[in-house]
C-alpha atoms as a PDB file:
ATOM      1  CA  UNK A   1       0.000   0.000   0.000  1.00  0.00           C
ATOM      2  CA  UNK A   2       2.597   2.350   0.845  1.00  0.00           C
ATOM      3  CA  UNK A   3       4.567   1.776  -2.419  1.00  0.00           C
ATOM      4  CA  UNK A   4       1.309   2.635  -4.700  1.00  0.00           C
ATOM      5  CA  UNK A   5       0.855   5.614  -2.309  1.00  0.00           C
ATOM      6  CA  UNK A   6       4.602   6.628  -2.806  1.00  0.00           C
ATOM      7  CA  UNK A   7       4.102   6.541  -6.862  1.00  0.00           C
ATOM      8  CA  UNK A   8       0.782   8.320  -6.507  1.00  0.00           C
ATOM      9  CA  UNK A   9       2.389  11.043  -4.822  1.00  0.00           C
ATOM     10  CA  UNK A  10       5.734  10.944  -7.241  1.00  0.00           C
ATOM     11  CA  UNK A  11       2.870  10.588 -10.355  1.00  0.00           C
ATOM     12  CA  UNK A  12       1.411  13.820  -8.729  1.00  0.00           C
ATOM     13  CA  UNK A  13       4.445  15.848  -8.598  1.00  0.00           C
ATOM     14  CA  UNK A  14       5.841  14.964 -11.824  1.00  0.00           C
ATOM     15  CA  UNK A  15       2.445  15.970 -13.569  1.00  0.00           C
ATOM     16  CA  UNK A  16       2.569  19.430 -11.456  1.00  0.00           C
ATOM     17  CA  UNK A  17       6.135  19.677 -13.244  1.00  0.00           C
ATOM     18  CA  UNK A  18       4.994  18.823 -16.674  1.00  0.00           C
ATOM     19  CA  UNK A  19       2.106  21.267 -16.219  1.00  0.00           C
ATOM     20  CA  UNK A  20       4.521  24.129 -15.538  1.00  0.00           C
ATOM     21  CA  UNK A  21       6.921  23.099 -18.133  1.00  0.00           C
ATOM     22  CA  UNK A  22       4.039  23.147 -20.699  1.00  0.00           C
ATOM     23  CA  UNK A  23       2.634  26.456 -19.693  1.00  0.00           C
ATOM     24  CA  UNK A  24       5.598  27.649 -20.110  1.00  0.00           C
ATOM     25  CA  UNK A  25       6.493  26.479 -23.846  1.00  0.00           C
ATOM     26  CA  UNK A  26       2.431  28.111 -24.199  1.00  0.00           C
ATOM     27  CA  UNK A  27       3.504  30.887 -23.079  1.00  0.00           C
ATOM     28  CA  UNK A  28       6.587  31.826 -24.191  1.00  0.00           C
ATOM     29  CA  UNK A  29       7.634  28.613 -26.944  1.00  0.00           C
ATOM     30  CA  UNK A  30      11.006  27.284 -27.077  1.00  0.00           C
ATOM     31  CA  UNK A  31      12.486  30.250 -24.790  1.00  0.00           C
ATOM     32  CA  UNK A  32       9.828  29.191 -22.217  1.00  0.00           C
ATOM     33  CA  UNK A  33      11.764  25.336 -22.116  1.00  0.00           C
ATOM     34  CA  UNK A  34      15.223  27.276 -21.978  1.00  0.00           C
ATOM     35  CA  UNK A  35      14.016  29.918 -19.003  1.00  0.00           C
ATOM     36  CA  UNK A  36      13.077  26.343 -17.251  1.00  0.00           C
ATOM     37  CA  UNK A  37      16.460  24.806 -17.854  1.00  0.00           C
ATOM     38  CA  UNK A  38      18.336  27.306 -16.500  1.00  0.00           C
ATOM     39  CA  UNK A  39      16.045  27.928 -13.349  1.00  0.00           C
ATOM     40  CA  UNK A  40      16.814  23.671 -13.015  1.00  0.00           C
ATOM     41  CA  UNK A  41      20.657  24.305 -13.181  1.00  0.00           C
ATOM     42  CA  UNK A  42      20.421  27.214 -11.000  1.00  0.00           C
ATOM     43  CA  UNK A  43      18.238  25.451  -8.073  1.00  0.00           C
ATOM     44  CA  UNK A  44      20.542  21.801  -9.034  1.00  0.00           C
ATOM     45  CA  UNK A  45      23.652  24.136  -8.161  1.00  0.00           C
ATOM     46  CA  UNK A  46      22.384  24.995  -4.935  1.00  0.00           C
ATOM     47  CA  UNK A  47      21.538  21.233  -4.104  1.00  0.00           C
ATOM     48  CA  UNK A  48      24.595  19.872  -4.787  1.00  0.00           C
ATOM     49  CA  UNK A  49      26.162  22.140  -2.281  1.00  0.00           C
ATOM     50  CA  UNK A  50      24.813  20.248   0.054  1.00  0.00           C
ATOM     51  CA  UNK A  51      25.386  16.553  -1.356  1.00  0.00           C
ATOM     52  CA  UNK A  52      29.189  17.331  -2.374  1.00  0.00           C
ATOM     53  CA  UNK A  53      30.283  19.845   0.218  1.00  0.00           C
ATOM     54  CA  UNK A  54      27.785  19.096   3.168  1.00  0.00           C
ATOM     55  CA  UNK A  55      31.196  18.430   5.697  1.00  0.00           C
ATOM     56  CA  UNK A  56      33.334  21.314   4.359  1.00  0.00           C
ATOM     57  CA  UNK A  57      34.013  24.127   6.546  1.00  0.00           C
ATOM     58  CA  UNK A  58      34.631  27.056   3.770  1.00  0.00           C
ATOM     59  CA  UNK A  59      31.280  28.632   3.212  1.00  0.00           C
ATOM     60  CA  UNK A  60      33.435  30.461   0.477  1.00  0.00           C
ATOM     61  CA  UNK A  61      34.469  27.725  -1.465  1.00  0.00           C
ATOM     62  CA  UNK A  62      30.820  26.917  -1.390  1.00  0.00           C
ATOM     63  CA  UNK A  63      29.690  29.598  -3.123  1.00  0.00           C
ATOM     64  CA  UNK A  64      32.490  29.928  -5.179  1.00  0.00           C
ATOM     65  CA  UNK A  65      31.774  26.743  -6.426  1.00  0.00           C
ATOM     66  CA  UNK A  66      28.282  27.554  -7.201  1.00  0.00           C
ATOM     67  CA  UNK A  67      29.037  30.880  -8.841  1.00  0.00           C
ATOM     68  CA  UNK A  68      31.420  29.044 -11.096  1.00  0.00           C
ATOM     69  CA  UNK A  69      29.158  26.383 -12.027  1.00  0.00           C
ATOM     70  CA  UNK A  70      26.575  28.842 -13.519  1.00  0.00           C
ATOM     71  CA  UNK A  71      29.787  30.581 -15.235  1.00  0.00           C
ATOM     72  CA  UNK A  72      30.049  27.246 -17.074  1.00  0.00           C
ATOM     73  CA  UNK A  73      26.639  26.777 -17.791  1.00  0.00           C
ATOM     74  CA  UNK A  74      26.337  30.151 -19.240  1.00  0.00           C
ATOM     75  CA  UNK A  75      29.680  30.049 -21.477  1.00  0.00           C
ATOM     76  CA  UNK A  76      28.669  26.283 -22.323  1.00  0.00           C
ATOM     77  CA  UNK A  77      25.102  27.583 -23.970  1.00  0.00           C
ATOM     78  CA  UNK A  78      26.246  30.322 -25.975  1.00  0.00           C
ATOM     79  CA  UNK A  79      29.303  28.529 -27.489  1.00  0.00           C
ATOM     80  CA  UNK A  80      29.824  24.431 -27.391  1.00  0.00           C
ATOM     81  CA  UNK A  81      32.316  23.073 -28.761  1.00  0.00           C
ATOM     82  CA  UNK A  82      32.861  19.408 -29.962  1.00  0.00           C
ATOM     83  CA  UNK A  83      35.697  18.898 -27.236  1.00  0.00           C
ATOM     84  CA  UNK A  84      32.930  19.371 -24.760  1.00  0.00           C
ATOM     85  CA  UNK A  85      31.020  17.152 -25.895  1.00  0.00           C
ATOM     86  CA  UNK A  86      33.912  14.760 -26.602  1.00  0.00           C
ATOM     87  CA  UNK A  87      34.836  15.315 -23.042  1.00  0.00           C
ATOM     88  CA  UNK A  88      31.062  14.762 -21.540  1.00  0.00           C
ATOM     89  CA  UNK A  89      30.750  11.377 -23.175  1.00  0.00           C
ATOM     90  CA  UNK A  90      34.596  10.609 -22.639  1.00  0.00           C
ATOM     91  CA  UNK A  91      33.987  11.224 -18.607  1.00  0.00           C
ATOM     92  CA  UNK A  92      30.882   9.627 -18.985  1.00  0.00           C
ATOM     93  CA  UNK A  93      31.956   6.463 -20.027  1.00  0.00           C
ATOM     94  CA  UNK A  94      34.839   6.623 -16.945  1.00  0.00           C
ATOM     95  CA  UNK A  95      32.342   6.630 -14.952  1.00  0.00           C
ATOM     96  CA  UNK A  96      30.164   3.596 -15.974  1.00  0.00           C
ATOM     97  CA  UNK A  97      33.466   1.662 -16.133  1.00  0.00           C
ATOM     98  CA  UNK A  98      34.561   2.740 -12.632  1.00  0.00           C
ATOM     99  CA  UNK A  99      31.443   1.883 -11.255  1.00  0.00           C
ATOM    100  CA  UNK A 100      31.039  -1.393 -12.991  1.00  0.00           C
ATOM    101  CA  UNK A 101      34.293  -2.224 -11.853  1.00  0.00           C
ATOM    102  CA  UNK A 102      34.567  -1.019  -8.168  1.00  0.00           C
ATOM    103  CA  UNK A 103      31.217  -0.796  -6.782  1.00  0.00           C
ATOM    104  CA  UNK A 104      31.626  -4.735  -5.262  1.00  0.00           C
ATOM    105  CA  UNK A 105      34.188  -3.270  -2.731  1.00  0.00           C
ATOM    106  CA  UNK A 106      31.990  -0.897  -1.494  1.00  0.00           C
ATOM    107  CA  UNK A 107      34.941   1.805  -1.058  1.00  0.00           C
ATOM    108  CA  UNK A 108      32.811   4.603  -1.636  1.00  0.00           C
ATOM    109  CA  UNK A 109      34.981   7.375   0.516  1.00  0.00           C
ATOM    110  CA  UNK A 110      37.604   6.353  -1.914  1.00  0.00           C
ATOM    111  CA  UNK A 111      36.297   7.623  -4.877  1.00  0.00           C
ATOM    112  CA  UNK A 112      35.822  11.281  -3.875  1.00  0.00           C
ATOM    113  CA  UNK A 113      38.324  13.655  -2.831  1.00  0.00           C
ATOM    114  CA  UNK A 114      37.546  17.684  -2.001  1.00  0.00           C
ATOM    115  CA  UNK A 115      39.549  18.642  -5.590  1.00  0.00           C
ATOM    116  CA  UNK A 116      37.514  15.685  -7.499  1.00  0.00           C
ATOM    117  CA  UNK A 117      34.076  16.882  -5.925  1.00  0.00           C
ATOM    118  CA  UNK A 118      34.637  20.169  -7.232  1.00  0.00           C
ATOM    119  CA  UNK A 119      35.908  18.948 -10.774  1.00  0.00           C
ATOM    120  CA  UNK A 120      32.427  16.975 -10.729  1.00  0.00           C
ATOM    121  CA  UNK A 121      30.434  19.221  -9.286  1.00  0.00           C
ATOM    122  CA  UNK A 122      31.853  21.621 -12.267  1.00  0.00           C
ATOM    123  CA  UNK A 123      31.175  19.638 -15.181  1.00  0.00           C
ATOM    124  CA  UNK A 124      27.844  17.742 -13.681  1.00  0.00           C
ATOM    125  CA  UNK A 125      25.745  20.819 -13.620  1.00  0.00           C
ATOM    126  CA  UNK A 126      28.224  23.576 -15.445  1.00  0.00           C
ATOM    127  CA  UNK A 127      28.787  21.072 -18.427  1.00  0.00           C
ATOM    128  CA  UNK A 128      26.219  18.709 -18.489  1.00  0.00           C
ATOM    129  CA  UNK A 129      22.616  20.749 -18.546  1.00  0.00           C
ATOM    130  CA  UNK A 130      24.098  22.742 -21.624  1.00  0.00           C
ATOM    131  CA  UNK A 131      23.651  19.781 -24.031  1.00  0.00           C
ATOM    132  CA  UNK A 132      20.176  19.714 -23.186  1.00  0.00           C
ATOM    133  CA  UNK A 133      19.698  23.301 -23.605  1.00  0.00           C
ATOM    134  CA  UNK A 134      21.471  23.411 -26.787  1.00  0.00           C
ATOM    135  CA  UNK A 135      19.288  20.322 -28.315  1.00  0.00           C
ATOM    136  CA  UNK A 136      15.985  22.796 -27.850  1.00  0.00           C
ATOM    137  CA  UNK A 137      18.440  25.190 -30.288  1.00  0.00           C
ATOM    138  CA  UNK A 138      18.717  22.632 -33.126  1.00  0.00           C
ATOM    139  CA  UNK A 139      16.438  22.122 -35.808  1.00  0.00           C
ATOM    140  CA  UNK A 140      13.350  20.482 -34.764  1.00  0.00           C
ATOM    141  CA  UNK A 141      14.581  21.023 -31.021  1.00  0.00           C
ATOM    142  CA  UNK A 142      11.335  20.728 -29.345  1.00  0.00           C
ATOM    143  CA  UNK A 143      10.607  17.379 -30.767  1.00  0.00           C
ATOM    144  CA  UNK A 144      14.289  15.972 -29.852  1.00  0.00           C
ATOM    145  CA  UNK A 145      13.937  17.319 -26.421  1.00  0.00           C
ATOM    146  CA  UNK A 146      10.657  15.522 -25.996  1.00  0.00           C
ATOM    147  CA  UNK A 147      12.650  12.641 -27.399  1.00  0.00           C
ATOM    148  CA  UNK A 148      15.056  12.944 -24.721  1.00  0.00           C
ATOM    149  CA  UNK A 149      12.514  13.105 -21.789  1.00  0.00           C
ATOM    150  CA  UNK A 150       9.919  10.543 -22.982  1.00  0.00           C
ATOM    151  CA  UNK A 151      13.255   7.805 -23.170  1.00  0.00           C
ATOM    152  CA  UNK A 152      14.097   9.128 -19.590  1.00  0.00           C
ATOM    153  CA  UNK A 153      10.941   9.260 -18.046  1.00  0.00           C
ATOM    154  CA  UNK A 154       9.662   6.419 -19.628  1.00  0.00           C
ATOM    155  CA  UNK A 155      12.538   4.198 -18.629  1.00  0.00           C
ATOM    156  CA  UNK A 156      12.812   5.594 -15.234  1.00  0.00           C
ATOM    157  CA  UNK A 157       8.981   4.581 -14.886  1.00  0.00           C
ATOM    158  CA  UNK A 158       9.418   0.931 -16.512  1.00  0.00           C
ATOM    159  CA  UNK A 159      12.531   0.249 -14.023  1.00  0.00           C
ATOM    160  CA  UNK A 160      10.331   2.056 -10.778  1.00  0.00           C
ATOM    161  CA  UNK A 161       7.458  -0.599 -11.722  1.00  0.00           C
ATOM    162  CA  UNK A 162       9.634  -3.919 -13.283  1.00  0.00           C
ATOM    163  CA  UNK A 163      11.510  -3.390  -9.562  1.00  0.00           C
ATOM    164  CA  UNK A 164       8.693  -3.452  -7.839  1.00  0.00           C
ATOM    165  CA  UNK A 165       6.806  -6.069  -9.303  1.00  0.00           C
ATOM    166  CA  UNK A 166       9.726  -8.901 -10.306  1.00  0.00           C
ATOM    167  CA  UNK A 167      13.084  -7.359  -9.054  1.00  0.00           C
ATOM    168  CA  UNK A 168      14.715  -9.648  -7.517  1.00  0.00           C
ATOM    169  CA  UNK A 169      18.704  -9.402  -8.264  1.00  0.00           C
ATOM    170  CA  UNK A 170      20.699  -6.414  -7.121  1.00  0.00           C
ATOM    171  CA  UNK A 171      22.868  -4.293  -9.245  1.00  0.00           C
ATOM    172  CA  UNK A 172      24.796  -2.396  -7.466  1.00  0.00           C
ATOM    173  CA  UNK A 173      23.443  -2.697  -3.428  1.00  0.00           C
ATOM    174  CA  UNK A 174      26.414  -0.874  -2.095  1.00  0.00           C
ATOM    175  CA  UNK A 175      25.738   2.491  -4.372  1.00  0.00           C
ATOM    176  CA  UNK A 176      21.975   1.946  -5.163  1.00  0.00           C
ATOM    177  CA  UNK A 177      20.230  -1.156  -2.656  1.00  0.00           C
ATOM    178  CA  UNK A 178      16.930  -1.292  -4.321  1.00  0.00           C
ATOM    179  CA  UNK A 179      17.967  -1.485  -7.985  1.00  0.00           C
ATOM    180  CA  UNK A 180      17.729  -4.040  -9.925  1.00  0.00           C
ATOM    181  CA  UNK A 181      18.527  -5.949 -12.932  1.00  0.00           C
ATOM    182  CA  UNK A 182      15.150  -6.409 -13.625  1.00  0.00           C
ATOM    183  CA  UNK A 183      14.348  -3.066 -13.168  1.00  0.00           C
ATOM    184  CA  UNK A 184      17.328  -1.800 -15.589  1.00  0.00           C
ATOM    185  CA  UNK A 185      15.757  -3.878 -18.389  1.00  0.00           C
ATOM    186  CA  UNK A 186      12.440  -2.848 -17.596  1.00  0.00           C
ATOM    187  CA  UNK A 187      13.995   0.555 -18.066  1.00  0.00           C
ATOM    188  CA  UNK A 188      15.765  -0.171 -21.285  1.00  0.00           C
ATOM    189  CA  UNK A 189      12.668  -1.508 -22.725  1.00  0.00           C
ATOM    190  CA  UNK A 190      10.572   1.551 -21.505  1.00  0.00           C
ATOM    191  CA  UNK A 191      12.841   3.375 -23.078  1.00  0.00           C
ATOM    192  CA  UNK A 192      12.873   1.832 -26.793  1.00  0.00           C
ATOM    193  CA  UNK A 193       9.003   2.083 -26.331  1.00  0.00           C
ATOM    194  CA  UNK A 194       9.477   5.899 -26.270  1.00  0.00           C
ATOM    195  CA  UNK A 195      11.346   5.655 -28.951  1.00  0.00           C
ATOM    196  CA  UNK A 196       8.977   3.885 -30.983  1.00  0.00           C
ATOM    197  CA  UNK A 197       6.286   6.314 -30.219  1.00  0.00           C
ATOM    198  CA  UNK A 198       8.523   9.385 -30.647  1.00  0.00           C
ATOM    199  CA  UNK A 199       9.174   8.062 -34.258  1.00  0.00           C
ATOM    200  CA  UNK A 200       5.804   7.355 -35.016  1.00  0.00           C
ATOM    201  CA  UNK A 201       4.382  11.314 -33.810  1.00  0.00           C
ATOM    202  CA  UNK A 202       7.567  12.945 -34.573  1.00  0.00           C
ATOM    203  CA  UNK A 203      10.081  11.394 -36.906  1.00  0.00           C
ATOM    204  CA  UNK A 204       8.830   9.897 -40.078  1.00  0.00           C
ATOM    205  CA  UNK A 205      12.058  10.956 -42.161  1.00  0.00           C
ATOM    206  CA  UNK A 206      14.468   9.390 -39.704  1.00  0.00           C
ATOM    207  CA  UNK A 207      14.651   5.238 -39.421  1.00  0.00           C
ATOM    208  CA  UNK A 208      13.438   3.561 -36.488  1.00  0.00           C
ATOM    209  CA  UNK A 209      16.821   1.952 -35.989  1.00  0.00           C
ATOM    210  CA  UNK A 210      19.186   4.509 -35.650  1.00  0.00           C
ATOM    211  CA  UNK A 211      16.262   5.994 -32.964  1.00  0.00           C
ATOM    212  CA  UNK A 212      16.167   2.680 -31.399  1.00  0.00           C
ATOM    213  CA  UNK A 213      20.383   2.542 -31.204  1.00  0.00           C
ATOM    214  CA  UNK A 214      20.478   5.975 -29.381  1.00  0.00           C
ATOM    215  CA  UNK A 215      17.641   5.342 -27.281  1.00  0.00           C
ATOM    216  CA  UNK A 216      19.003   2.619 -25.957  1.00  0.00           C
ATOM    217  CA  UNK A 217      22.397   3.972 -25.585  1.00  0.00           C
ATOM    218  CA  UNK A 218      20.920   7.036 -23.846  1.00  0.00           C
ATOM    219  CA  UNK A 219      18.693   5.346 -21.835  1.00  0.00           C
ATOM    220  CA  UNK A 220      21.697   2.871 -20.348  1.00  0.00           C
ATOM    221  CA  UNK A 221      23.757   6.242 -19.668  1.00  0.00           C
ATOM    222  CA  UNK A 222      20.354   7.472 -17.631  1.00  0.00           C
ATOM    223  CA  UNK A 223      20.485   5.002 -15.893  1.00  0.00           C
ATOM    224  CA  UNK A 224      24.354   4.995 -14.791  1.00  0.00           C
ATOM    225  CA  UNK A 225      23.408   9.543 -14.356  1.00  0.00           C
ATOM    226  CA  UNK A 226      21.289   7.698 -11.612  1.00  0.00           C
ATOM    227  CA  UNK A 227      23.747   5.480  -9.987  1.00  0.00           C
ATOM    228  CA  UNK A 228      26.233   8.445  -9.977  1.00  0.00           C
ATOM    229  CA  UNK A 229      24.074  11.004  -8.033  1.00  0.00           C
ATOM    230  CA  UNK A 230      22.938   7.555  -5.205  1.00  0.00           C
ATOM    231  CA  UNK A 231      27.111   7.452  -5.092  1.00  0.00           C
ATOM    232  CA  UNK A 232      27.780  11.183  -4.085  1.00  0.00           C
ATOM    233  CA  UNK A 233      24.619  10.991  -1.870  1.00  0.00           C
ATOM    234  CA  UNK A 234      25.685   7.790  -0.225  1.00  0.00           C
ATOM    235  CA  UNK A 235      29.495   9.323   0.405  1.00  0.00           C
ATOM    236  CA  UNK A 236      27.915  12.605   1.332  1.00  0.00           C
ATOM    237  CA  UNK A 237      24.728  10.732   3.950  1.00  0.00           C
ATOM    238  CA  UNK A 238      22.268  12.646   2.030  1.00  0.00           C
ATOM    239  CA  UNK A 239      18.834  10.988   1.311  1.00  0.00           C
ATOM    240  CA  UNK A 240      17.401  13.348  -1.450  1.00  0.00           C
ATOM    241  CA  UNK A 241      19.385  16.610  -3.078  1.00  0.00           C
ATOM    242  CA  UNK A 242      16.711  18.541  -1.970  1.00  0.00           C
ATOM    243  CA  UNK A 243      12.511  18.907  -1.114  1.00  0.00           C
ATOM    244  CA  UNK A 244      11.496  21.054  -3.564  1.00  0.00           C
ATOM    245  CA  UNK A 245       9.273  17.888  -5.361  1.00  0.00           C
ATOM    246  CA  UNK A 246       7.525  15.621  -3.369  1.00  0.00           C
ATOM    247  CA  UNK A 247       8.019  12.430  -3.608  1.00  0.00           C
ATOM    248  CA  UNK A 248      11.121  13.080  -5.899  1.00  0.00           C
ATOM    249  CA  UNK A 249      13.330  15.036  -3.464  1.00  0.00           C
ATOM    250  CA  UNK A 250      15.011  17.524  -5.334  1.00  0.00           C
ATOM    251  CA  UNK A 251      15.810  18.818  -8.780  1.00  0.00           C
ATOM    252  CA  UNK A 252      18.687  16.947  -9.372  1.00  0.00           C
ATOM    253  CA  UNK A 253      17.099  13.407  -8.042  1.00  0.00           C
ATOM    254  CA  UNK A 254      14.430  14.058 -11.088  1.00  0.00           C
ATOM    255  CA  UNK A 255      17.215  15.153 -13.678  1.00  0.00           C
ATOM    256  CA  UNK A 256      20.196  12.866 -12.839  1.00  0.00           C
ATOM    257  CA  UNK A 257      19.688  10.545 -15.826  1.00  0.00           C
ATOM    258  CA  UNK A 258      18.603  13.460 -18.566  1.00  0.00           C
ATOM    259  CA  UNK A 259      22.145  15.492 -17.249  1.00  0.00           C
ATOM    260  CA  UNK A 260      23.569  11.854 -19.000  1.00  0.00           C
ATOM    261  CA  UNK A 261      21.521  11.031 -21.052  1.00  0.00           C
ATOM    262  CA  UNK A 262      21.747  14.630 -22.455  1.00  0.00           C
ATOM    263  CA  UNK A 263      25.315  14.409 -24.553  1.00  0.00           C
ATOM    264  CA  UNK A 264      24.213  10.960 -25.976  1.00  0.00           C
ATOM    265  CA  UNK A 265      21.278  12.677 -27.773  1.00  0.00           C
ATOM    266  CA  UNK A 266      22.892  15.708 -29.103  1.00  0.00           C
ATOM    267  CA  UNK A 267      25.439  13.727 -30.367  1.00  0.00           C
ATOM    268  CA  UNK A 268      23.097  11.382 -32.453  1.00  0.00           C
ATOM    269  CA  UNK A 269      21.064  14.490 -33.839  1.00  0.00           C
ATOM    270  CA  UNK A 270      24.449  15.749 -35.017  1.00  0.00           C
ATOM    271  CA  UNK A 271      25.412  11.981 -36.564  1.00  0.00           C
ATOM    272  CA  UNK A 272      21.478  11.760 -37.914  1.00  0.00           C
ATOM    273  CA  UNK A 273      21.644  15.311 -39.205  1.00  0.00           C
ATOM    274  CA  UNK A 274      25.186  14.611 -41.251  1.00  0.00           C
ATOM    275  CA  UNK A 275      23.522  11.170 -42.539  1.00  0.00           C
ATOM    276  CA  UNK A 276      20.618  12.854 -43.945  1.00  0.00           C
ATOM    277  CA  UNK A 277      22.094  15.958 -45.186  1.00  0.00           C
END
């Protein structure tokens, strides 16, 4: 009972969310999605203050950090370059591998340092957010920003309700105890259904494959966005990044996997857009 109570209330919040996302694309179109992006990065900044510096002393490293962090955001939206986004998916891919490899050990303390909390901090919401915001500036943005949060959502919803229902085998208890393996394919195959869909109300011109390829490949880098923010919450003893959505925590706990799923995206419209040009 309480788990169908705790996805009514997450169900709730998320539509709220949607609501005010859509009023504001009514209201003011595509700069509407971009004022909401940057109000996510700004209020994400401020949460991860507390998840990656919560036991540091300097209130103005703090704030330095967080004043720097919308310096790259803003530089990183009005000119991207292909290192960055070499760099994003380079890091990215670190990341999965450490993980994969070192979460049985359980050394979480290990993998974070003060120096290497601010370098992540940096490029997780300085870098990161800025491929999402620059997809909404490429041709036919609104529909491959849609693309990027229906394979999100939807496979964040198909892993919430395959764990649930079936998950039985852990994937990584000592940086995320209640996933599973049969939520992550639950996921991946929520995700491909977005796809589908997407293609079917959005892209005609483009083949289902090539959709199918990079939704799965951006929904399996969602996924791993996840684990990373449940590892810096886990070294840090924070439950959620913030309050601001109930039944999601904060802004960051809603956007982990589109901050990594983000840079997989962009860089298929810009392989789809060569193809068919």
């Amino acid at each position: 009972m309480t788990t169908w109570k705790s996805f009514l209330t997450r169900a709730t919040s998320a539509i709220i969310a949607l609501a005010l996302i859509i009023g504001l694309y009514v209201t003011l179109a595509v700069d509407g999605i971009k004022i909401a992006v940057c109000l996510i990065v700004a209020i994400g900044a401020y949460e991860l203050l507390g998840i990656l510096f919560k036991n540091e002393n300097s209130k103005f490293l703090k704030y330095f950090f967080y004043v720097l962090s919308l310096a790259v955001f803003a530089a990183s939206i009005s000119s991207l370059s292909v290192g960055s986004l070499a760099f994003s998916l380079s890091l990215i891919t670190y990341i999965i591998a450490v993980l994969l490899v070192s979460h049985k050990q359980g050394e979480l303390n290990s993998m974070a340092t003060y120096c290497a909390k601010g370098a992540l901090g940096l490029f997780y919401i300085g870098l990161l957010p800025s491929f999402a915001y620059r997809i909404l500036e490429h041709n036919n943005g609104i529909a491959w920003f849609t693309f990027l949060l229906a394979v999100v959502f939807a496979g964040d919803t198909m892993a919430y309700i395959f764990g649930v229902l079936i998950g039985r085998h852990k994937v990584m208890p000592s940086v995320s105890p209640k996933k599973t393996w049969e939520g992550s394919i639950g996921g991946t195959v929520g995700s491909l259904l977005a796809a589908v869909i997407c293609w079917l109300a959005m892209f005609p011109e483009v083949s289902l494959t090539p959709l199918l390829i990079l939704a799965a490949l951006a929904g399996f880098a969602g996924q791993f966005g996840d684990f990373f923010e449940s590892l810096l919450k886990r070294v840090s003893d924070v439950k959620d990044s913030g309050k601001i959505m109930p039944g999601h925590g904060g802004v960051l706990d809603r956007v982990d996997a589109v901050l990594f799923a983000s840079p997989v995206i962009l860089s298929g419209i810009l392989i789809l857009s060569h193809l068919l040009s």
